[in-house]
N, C-alpha and C. Protein backbone atom coordinates (compact mmCIF):
# COMPACT_ATOMS: atom_id res chain seq x y z
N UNK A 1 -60.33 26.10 6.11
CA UNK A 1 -59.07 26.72 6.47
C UNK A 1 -59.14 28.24 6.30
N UNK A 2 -60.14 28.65 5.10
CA UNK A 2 -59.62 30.40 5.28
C UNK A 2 -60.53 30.69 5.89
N UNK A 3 -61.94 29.93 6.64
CA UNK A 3 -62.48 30.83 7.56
C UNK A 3 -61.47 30.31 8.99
N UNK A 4 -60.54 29.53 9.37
CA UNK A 4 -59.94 29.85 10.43
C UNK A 4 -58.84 30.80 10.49
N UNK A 5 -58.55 31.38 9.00
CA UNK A 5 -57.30 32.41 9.09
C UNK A 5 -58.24 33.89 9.22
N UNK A 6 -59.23 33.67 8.56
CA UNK A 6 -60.18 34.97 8.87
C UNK A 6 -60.09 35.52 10.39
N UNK A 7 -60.81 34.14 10.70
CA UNK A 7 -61.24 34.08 12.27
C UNK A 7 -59.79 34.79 13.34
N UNK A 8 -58.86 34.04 12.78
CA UNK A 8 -57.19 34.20 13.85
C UNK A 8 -57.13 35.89 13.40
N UNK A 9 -57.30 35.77 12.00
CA UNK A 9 -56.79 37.28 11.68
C UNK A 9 -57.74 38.21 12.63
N UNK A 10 -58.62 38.27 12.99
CA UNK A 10 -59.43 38.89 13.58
C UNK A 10 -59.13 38.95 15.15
N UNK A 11 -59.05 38.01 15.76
CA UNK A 11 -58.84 37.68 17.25
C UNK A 11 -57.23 38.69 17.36
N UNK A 12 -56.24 37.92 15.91
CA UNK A 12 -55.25 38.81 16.90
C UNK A 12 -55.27 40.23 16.34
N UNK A 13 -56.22 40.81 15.33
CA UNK A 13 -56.43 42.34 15.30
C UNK A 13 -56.64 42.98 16.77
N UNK A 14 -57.93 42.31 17.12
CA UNK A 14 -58.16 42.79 18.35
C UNK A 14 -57.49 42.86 20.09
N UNK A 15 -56.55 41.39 19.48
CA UNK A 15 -55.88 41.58 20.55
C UNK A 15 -54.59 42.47 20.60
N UNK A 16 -54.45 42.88 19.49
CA UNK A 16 -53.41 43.77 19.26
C UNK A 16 -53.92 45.13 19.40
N UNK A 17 -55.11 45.41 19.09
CA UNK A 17 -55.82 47.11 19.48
C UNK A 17 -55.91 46.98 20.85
N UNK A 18 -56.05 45.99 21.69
CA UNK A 18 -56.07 46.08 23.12
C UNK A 18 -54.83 46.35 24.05
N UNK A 19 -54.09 45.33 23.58
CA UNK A 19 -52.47 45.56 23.81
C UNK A 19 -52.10 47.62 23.66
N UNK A 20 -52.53 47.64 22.79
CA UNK A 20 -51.86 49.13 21.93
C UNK A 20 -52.67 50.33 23.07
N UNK A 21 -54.11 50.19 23.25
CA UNK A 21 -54.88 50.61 24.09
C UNK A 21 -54.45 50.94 25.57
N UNK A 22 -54.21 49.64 25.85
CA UNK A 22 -53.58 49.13 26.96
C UNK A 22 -52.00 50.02 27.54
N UNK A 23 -51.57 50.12 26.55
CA UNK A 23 -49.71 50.60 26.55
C UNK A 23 -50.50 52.44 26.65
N UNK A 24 -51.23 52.50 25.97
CA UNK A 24 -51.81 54.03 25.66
C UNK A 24 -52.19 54.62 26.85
N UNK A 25 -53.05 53.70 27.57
CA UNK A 25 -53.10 53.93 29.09
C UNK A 25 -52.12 54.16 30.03
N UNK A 26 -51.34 53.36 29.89
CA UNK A 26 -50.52 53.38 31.06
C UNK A 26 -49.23 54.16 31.12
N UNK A 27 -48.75 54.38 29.44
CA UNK A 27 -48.53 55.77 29.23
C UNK A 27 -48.85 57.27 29.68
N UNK A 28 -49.92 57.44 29.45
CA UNK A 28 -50.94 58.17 29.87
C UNK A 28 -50.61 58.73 30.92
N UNK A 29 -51.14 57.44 31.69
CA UNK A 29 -51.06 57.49 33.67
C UNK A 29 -50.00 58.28 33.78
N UNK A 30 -48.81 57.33 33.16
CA UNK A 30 -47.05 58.07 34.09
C UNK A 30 -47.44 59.21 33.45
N UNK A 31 -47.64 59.88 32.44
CA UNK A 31 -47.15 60.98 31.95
C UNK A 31 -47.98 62.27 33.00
N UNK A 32 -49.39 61.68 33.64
CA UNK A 32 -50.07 62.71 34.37
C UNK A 32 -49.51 62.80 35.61
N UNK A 33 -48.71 61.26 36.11
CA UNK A 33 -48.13 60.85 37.23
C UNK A 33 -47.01 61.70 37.60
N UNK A 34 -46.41 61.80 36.73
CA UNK A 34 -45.25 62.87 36.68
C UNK A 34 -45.21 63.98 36.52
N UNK A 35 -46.22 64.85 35.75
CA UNK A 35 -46.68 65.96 36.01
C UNK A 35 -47.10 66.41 37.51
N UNK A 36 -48.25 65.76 38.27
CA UNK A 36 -48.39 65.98 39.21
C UNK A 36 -47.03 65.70 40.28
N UNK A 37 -46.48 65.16 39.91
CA UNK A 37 -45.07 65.18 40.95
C UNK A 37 -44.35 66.13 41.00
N UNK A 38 -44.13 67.01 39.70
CA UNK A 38 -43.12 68.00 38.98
C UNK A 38 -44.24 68.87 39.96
N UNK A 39 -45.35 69.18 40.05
CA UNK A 39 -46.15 70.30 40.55
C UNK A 39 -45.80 70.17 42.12
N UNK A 40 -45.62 69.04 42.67
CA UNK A 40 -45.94 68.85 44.30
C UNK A 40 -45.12 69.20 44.97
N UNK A 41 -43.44 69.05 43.76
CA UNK A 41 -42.08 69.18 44.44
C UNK A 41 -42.06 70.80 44.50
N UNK A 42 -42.93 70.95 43.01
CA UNK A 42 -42.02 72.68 43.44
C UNK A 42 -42.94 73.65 44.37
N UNK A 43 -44.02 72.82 44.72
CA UNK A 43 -45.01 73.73 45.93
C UNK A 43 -44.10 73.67 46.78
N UNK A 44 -43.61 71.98 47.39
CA UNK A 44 -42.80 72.18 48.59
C UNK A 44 -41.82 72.92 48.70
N UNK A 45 -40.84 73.12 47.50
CA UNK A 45 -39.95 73.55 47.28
C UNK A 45 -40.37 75.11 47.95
N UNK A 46 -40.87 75.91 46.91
CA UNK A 46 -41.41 77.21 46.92
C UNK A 46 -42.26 77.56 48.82
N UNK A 47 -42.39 76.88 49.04
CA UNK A 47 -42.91 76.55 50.36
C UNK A 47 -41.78 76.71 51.63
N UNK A 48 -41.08 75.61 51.49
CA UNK A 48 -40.11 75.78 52.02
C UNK A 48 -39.18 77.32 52.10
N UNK A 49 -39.25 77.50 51.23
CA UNK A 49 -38.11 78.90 50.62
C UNK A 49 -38.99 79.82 51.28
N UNK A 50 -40.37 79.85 51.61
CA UNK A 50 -40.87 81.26 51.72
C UNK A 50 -40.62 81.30 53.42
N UNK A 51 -40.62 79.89 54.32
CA UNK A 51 -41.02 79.72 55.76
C UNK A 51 -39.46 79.93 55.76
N UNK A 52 -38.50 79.70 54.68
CA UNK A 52 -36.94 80.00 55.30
C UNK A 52 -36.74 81.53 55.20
N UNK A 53 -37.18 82.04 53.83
CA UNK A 53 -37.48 83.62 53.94
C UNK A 53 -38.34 84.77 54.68
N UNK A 54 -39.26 83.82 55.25
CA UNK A 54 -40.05 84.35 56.23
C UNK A 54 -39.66 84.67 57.82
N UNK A 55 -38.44 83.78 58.09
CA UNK A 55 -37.96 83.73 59.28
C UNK A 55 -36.72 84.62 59.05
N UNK A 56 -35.98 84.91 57.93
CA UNK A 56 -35.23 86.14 58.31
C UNK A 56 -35.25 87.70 58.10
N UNK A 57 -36.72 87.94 57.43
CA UNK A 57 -37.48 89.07 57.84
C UNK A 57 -37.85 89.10 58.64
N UNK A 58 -38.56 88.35 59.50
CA UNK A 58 -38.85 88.35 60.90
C UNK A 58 -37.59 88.90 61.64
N UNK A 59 -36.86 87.93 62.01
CA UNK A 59 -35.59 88.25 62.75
C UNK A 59 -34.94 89.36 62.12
N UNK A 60 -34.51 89.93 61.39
CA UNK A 60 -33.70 91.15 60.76
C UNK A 60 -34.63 91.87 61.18
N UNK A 61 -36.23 92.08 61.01
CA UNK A 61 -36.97 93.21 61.87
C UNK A 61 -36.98 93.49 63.59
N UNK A 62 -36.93 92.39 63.62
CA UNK A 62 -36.71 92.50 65.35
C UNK A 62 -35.82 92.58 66.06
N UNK A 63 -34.40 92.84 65.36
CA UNK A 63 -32.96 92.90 65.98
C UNK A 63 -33.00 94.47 65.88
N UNK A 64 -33.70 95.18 65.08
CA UNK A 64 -33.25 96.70 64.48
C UNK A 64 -34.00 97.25 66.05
């Protein structure tokens, strides 16, 4: 009997460092996942703003 509590104690150590591993990962992921999103929006963003600012220097130069 205490080498099968050894044994269990062991299996679910490990299955618990995997689990924990596991959550660590995928944590991880979103947290880079969302970074790169926060970066993509404000290119477009900033992007956008320059082709909307770009078109009324254009036009304000060419009306004068």
């Amino acid at each position: 009997m205490r080498r099968f509590s050894q044994s269990a104690l062991v299996i679910f150590t490990m299955a618990m460092m995997n689990s924990c591993q596991v959550a660590e990962v995928v944590f991880h992921t979103g947290a880079w996942s969302g970074v790169i999103a926060v970066i993509l929006i404000s290119v477009a963003v900033i992007w956008i703003m320059a082709r909307i600012m770009g078109r009324r220097r254009k036009d304000d130069w060419t009306k004068r």
